[in-house]
N, C-alpha and C. Protein backbone atom coordinates (compact mmCIF):
# COMPACT_ATOMS: atom_id res chain seq x y z
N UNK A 1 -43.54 -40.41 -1.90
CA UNK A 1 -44.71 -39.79 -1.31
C UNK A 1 -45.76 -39.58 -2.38
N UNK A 2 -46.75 -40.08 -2.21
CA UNK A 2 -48.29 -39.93 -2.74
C UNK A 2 -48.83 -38.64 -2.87
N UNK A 3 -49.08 -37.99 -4.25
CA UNK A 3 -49.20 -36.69 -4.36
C UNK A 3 -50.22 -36.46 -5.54
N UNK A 4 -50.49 -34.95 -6.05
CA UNK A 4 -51.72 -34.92 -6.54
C UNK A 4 -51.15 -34.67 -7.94
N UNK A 5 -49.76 -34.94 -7.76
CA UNK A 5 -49.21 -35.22 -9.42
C UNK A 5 -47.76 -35.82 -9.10
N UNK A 6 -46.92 -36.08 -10.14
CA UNK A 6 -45.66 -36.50 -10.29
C UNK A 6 -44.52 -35.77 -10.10
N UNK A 7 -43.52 -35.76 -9.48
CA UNK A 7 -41.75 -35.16 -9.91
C UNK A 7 -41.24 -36.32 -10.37
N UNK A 8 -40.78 -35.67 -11.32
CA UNK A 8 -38.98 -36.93 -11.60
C UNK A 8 -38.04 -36.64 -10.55
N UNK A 9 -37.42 -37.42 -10.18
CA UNK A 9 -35.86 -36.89 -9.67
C UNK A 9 -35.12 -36.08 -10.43
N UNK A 10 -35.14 -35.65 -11.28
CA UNK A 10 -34.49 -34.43 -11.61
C UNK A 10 -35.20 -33.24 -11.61
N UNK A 11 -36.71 -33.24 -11.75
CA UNK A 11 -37.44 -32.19 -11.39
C UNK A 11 -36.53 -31.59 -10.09
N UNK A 12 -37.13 -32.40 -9.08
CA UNK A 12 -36.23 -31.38 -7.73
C UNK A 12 -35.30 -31.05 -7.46
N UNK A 13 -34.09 -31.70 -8.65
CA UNK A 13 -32.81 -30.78 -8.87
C UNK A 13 -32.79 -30.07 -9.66
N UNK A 14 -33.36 -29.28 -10.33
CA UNK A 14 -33.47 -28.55 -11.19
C UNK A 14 -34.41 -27.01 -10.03
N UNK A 15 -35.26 -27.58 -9.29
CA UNK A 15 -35.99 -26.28 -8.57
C UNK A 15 -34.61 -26.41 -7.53
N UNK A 16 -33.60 -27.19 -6.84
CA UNK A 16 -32.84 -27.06 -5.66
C UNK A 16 -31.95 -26.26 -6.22
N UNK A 17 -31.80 -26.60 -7.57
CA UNK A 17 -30.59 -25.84 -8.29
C UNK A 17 -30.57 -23.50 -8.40
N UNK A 18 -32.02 -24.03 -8.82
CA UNK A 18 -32.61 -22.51 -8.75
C UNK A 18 -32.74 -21.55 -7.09
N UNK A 19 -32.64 -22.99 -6.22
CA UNK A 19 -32.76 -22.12 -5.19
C UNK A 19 -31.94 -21.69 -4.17
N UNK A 20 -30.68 -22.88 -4.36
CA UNK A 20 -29.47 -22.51 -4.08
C UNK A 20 -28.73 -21.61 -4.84
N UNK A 21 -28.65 -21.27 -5.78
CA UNK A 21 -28.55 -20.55 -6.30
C UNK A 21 -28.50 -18.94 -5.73
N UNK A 22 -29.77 -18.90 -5.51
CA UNK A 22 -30.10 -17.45 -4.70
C UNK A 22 -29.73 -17.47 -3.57
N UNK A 23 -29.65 -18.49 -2.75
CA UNK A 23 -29.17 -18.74 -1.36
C UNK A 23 -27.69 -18.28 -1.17
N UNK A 24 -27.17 -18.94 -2.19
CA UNK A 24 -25.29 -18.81 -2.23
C UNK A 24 -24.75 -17.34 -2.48
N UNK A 25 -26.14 -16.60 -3.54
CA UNK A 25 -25.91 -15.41 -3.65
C UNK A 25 -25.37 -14.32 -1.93
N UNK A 26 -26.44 -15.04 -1.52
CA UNK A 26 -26.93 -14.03 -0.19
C UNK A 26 -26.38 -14.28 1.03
N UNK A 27 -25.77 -15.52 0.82
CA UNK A 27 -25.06 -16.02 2.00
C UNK A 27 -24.42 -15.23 2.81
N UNK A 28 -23.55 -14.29 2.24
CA UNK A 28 -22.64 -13.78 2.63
C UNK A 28 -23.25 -12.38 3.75
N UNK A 29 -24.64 -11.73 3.18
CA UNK A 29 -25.29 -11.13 4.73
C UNK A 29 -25.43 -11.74 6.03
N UNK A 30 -25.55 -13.19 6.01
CA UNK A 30 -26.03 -13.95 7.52
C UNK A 30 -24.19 -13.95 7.81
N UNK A 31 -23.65 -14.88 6.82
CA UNK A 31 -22.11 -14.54 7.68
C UNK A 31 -21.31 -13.52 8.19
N UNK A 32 -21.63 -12.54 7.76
CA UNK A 32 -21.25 -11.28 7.86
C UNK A 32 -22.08 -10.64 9.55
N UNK A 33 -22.93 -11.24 9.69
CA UNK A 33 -23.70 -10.68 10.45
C UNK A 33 -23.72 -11.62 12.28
N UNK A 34 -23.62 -13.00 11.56
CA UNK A 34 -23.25 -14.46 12.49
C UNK A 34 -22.20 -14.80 12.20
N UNK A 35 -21.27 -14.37 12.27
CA UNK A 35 -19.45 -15.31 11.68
C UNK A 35 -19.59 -16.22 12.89
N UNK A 36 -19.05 -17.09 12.51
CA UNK A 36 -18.89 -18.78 13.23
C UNK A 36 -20.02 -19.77 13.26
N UNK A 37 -21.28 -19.21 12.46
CA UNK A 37 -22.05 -19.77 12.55
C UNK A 37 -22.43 -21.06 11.50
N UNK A 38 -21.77 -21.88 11.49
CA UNK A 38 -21.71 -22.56 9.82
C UNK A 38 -23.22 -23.73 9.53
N UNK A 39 -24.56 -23.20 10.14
CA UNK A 39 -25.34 -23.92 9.80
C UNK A 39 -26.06 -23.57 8.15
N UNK A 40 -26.16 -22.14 7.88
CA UNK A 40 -26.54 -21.54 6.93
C UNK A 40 -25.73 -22.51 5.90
N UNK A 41 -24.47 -22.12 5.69
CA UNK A 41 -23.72 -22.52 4.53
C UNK A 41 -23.74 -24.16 4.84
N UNK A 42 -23.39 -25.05 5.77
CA UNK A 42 -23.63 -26.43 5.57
C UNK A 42 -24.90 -26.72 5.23
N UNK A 43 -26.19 -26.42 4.99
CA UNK A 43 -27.36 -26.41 4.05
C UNK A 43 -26.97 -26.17 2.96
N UNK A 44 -26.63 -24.91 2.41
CA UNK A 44 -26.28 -24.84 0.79
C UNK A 44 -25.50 -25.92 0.53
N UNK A 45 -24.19 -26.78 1.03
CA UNK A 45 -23.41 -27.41 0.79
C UNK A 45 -24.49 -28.78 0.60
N UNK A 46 -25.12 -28.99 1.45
CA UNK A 46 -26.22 -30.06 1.33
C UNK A 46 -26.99 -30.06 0.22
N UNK A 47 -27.28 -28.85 -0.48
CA UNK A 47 -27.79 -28.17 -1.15
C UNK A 47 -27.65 -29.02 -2.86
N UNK A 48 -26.19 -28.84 -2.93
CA UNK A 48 -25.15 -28.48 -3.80
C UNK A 48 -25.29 -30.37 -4.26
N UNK A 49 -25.03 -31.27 -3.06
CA UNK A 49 -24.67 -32.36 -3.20
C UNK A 49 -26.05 -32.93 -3.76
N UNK A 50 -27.03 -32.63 -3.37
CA UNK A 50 -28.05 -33.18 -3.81
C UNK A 50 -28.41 -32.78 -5.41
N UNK A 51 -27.87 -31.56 -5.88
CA UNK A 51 -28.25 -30.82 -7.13
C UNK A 51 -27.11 -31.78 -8.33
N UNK A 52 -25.94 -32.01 -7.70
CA UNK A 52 -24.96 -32.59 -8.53
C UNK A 52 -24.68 -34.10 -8.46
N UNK A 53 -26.33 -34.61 -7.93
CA UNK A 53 -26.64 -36.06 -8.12
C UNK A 53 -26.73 -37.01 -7.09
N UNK A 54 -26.50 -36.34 -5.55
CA UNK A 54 -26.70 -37.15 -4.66
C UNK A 54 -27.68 -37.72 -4.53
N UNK A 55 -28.40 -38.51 -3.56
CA UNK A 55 -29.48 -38.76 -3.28
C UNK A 55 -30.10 -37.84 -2.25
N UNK A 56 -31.00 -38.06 -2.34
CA UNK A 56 -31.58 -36.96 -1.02
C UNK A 56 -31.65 -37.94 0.06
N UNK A 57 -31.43 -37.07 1.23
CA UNK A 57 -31.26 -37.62 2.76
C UNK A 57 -31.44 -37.18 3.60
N UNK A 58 -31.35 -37.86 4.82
CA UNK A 58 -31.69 -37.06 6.07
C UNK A 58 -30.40 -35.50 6.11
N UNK A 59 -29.80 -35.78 5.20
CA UNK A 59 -28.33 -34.36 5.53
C UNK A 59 -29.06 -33.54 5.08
N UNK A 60 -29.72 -33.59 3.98
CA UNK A 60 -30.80 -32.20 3.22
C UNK A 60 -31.65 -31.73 4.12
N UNK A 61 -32.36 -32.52 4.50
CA UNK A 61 -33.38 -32.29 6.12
C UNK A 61 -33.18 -31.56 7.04
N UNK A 62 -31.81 -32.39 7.65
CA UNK A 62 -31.26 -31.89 9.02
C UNK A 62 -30.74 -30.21 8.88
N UNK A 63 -30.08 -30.05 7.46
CA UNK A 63 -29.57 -28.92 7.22
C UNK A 63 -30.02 -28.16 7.16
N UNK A 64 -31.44 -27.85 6.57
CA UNK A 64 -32.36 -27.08 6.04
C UNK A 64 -32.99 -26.62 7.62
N UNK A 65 -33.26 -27.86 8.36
CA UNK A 65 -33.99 -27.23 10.14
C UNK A 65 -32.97 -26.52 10.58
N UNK A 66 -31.72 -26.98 10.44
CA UNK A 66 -30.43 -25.95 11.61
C UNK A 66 -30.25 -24.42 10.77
N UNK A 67 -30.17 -24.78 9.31
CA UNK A 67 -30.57 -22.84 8.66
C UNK A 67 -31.30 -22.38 9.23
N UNK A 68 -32.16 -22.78 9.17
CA UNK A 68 -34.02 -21.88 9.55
C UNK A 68 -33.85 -21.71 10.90
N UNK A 69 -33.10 -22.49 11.70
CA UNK A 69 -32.85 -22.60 13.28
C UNK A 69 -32.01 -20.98 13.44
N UNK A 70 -30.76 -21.04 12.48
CA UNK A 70 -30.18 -19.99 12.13
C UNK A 70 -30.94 -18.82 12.13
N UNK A 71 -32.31 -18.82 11.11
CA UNK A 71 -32.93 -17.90 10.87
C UNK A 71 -33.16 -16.81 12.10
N UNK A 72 -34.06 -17.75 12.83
CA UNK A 72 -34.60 -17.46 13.83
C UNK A 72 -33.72 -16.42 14.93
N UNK A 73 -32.49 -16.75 15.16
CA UNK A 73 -31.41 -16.33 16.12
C UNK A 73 -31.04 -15.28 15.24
N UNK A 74 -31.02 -15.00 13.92
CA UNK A 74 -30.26 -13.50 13.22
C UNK A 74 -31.31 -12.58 13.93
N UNK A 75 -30.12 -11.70 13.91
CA UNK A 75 -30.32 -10.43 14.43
C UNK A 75 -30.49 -9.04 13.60
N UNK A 76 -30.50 -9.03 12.43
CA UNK A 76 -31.37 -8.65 11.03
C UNK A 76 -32.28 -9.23 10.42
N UNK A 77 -32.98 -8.15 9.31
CA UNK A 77 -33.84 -8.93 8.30
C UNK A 77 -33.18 -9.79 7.41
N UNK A 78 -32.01 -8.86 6.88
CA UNK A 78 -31.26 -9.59 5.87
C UNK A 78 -30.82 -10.57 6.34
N UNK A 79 -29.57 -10.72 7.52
CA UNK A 79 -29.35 -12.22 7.70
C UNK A 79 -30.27 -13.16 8.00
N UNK A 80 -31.72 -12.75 8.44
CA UNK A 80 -32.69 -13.97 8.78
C UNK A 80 -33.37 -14.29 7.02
N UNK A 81 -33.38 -13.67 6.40
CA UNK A 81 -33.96 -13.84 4.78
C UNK A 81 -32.80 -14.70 4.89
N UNK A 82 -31.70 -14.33 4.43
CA UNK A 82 -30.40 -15.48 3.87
C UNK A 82 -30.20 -16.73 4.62
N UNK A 83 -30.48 -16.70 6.13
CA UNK A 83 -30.16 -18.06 6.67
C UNK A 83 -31.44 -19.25 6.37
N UNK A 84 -32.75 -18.20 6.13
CA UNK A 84 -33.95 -19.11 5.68
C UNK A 84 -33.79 -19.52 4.31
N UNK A 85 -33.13 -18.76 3.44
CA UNK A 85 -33.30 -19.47 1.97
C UNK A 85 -32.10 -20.13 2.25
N UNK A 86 -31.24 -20.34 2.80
CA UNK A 86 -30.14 -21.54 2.64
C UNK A 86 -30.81 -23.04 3.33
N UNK A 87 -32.00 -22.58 4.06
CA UNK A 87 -32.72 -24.04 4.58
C UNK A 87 -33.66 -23.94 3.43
N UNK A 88 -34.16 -23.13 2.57
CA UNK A 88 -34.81 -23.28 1.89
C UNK A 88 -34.16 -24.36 0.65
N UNK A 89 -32.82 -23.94 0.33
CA UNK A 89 -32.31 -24.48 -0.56
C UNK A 89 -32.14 -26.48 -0.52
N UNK A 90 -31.85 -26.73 0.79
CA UNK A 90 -31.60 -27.62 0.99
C UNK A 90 -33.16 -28.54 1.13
N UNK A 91 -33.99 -27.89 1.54
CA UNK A 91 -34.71 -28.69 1.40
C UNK A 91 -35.74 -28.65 0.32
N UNK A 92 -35.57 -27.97 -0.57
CA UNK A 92 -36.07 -28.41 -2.16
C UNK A 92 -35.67 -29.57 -2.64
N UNK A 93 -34.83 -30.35 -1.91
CA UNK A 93 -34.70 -31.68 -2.23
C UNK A 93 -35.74 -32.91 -2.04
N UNK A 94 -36.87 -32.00 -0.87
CA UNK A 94 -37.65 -32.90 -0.54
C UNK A 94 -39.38 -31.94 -0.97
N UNK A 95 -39.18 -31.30 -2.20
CA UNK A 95 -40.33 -30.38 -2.59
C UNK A 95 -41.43 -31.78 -2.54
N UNK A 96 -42.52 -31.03 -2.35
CA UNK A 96 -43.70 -31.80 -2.60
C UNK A 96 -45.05 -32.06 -3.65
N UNK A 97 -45.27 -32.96 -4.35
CA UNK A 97 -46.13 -33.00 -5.07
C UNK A 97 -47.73 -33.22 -4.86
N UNK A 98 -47.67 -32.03 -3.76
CA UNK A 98 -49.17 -31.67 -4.30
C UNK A 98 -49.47 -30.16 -4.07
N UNK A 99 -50.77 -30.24 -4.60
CA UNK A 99 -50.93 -28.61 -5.03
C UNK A 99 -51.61 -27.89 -3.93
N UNK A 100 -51.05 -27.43 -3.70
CA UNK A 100 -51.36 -26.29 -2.85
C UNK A 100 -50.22 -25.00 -2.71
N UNK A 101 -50.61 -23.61 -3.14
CA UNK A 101 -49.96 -22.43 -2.91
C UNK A 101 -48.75 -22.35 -2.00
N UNK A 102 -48.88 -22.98 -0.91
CA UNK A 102 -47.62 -22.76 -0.49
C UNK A 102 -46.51 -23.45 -0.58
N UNK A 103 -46.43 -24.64 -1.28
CA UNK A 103 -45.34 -24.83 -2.00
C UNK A 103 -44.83 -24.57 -3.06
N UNK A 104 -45.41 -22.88 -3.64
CA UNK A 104 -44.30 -22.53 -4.27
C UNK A 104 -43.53 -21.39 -3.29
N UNK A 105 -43.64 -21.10 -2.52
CA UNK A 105 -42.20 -20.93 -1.49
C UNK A 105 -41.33 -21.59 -1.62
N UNK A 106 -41.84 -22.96 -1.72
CA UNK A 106 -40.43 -24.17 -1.67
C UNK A 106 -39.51 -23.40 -2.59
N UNK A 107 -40.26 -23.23 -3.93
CA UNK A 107 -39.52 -22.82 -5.05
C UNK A 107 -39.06 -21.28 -5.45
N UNK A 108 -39.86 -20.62 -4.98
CA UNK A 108 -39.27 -19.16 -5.39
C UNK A 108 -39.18 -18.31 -4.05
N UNK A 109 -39.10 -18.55 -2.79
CA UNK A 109 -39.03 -17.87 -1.64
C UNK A 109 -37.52 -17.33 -1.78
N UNK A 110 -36.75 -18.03 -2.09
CA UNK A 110 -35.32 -18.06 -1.58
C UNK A 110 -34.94 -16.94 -3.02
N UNK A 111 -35.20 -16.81 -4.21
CA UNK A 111 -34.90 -15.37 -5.05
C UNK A 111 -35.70 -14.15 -4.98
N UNK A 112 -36.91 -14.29 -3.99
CA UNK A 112 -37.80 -13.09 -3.58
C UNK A 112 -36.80 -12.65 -2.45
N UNK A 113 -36.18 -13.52 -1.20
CA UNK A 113 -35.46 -13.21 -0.51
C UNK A 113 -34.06 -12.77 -0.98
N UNK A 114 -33.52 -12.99 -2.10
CA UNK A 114 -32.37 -12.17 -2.30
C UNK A 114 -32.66 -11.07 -2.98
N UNK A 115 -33.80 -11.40 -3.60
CA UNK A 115 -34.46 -9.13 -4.04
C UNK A 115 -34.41 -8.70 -2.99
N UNK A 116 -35.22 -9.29 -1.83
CA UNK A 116 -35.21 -8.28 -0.43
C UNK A 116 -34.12 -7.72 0.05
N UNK A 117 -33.16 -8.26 -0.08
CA UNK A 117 -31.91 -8.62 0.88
C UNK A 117 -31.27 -6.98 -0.24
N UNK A 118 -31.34 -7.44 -1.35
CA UNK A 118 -30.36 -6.12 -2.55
C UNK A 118 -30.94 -5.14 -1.89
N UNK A 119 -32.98 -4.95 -1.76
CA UNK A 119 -33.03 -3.62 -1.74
C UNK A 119 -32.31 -3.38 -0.24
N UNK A 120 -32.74 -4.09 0.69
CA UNK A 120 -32.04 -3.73 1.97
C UNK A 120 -30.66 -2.87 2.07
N UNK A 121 -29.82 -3.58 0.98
CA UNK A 121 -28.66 -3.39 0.80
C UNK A 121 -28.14 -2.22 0.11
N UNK A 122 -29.43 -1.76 -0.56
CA UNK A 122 -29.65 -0.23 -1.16
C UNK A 122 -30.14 0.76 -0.25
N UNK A 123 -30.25 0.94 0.66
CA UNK A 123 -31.39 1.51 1.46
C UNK A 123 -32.45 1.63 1.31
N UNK A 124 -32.74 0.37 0.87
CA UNK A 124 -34.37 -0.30 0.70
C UNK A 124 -35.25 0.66 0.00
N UNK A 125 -33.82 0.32 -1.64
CA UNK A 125 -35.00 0.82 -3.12
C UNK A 125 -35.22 0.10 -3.30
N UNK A 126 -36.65 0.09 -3.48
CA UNK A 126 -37.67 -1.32 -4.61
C UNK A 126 -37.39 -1.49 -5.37
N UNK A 127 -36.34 -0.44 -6.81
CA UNK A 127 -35.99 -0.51 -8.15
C UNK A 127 -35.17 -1.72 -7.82
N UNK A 128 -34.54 -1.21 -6.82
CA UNK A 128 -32.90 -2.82 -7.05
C UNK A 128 -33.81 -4.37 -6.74
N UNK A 129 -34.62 -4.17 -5.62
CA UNK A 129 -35.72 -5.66 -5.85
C UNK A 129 -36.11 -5.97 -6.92
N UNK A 130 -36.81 -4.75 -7.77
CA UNK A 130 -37.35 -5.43 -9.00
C UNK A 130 -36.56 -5.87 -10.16
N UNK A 131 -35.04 -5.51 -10.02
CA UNK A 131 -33.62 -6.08 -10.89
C UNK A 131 -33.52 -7.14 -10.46
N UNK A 132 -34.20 -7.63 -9.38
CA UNK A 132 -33.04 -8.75 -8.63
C UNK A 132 -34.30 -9.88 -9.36
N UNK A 133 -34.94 -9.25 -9.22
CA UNK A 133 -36.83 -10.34 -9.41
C UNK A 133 -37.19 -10.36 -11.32
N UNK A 134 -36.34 -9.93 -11.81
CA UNK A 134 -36.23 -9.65 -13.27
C UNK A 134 -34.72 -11.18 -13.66
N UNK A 135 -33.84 -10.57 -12.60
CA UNK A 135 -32.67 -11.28 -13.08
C UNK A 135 -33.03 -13.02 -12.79
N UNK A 136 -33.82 -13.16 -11.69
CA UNK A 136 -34.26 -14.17 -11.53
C UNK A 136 -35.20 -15.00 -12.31
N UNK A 137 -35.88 -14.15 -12.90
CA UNK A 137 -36.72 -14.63 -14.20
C UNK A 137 -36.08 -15.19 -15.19
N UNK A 138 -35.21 -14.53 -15.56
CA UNK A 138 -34.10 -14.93 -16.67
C UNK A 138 -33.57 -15.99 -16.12
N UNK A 139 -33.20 -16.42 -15.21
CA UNK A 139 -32.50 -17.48 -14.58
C UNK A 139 -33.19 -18.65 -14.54
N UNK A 140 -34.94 -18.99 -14.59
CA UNK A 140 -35.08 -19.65 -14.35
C UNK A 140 -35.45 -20.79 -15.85
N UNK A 141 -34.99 -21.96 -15.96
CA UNK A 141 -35.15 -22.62 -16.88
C UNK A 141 -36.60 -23.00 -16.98
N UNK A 142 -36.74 -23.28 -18.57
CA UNK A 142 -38.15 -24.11 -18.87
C UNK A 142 -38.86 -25.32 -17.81
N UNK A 143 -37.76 -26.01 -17.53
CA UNK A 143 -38.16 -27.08 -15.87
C UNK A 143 -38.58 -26.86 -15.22
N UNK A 144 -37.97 -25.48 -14.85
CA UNK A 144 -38.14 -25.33 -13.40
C UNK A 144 -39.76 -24.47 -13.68
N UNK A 145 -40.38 -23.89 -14.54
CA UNK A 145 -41.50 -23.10 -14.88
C UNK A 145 -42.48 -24.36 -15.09
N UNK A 146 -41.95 -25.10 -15.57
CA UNK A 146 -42.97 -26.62 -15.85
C UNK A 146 -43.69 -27.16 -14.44
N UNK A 147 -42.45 -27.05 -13.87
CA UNK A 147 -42.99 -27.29 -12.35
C UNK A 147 -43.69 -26.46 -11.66
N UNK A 148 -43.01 -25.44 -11.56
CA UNK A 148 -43.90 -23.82 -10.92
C UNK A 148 -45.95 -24.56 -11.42
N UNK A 149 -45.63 -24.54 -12.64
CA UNK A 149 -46.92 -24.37 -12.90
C UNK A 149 -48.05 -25.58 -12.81
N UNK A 150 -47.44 -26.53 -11.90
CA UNK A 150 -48.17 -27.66 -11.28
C UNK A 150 -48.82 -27.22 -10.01
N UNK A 151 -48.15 -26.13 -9.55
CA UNK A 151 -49.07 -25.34 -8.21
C UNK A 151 -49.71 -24.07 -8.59
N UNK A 152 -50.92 -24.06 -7.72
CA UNK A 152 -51.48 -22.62 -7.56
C UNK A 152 -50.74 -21.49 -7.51
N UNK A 153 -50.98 -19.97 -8.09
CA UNK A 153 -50.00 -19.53 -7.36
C UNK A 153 -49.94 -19.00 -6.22
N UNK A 154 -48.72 -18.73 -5.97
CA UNK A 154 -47.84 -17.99 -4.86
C UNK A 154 -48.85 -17.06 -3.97
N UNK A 155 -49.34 -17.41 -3.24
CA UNK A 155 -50.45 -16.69 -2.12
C UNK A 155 -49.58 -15.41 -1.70
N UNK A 156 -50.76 -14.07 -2.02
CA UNK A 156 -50.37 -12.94 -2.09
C UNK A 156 -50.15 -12.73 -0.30
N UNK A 157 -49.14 -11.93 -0.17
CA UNK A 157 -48.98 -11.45 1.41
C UNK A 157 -48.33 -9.87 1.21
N UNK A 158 -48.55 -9.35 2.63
CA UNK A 158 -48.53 -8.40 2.78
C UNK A 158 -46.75 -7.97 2.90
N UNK A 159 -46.24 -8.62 3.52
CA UNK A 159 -44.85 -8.30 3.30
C UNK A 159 -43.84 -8.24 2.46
N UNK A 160 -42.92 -8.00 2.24
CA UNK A 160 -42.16 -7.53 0.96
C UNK A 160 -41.69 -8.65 0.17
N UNK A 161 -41.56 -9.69 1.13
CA UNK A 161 -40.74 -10.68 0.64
C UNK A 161 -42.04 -11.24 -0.50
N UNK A 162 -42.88 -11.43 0.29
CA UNK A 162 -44.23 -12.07 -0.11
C UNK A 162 -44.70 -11.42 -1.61
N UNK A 163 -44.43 -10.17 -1.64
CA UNK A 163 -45.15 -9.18 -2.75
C UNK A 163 -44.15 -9.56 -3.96
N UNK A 164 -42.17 -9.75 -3.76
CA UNK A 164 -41.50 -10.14 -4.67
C UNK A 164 -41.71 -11.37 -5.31
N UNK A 165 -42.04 -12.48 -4.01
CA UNK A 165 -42.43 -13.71 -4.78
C UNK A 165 -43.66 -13.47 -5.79
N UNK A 166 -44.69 -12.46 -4.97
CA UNK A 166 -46.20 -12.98 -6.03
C UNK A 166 -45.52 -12.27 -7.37
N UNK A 167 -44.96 -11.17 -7.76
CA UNK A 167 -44.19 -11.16 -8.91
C UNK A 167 -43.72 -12.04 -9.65
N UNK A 168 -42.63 -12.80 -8.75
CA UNK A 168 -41.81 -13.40 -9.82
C UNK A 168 -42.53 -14.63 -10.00
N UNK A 169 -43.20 -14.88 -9.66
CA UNK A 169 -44.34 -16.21 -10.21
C UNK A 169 -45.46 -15.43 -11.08
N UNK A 170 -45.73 -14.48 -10.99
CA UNK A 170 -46.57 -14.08 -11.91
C UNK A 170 -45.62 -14.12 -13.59
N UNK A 171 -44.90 -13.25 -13.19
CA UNK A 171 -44.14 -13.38 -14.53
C UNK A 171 -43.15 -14.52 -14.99
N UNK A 172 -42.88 -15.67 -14.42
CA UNK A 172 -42.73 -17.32 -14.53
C UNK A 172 -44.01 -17.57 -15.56
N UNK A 173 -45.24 -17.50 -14.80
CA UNK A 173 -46.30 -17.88 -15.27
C UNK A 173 -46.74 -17.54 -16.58
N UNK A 174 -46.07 -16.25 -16.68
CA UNK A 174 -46.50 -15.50 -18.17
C UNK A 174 -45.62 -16.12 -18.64
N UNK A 175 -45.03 -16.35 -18.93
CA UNK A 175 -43.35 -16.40 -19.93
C UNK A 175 -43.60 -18.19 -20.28
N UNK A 176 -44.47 -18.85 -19.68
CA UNK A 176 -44.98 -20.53 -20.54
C UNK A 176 -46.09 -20.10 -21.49
């Protein structure tokens, strides 16, 4: 795909890697919440295959719509954050090269959503978000910041999830 700059193929395993990552963390709220539902986790698994050298395919695709499909049907915040970053994860296989703000969701939606998910899990202290959005900083490699910083950033929003991402791209951004 024709874009307003370049990825390598390993660029997008390196951001799928970061975002499964957070996905796999969190998994365990949507199952907990949907047991029998195995679209969430067959995305991460899609996830996984593409990060440890597959090719990307229609399985990354398909997986990533039936998470988010997931999303939609949870019956929490937390399990709908976790079933969206496990489609999130999977389809960072197919991130896009051009610039515009909202593809860095592609890339950092899915560790703003597991800050959300901790504070939730605290009785929604911000301190434990901003551990989770700290630990994620640390996590993320020189690559994956190389890339971050081929897009605008992270378009500020009013919701929580939105306010963790414009963080943790702010401080991505600082740290090159």
């Amino acid at each position: 795909m024709a874009g307003d700059f370049e990825l390598t193929m390993e660029e997008p395993r390196v951001v799928a890697r970061f975002v499964v990552e957070s996905a796999q963390d969190v998994l365990p709220a949507f199952e907990a919440a949907v047991p029998g539902d195995p679209r969430p986790r067959a995305a991460i698994d899609a996830a996984w295959e593409f990060v440890n050298g597959a090719r990307r395919t229609k399985l990354q695709r398909l997986t990533a719509l039936d998470a988010h499909r997931a999303a939609q049907a949870a019956g929490s915040e937390a399990a709908r954050l976790a079933a969206r970053s496990a489609g999130d994860a999977a389809a960072a296989a197919y991130l896009h090269p051009i610039s515009r703000a909202t593809q860095v969701g592609h890339i950092l939606r899915a560790a703003a959503s597991a800050a959300r998910i901790a504070e939730l899990e605290a009785g929604d202290d911000p301190a434990v978000g901003e551990t989770a959005i700290e630990q994620a900083r640390r996590r993320a490699t020189p690559t994956l910041v190389a890339v971050l910083s081929r897009y605008p950033p992270a378009p500020t929003g009013k919701n929580r999830v939105a306010q963790l991402m414009s963080k943790l791209d702010a401080s991505l951004r600082a740290s090159c």
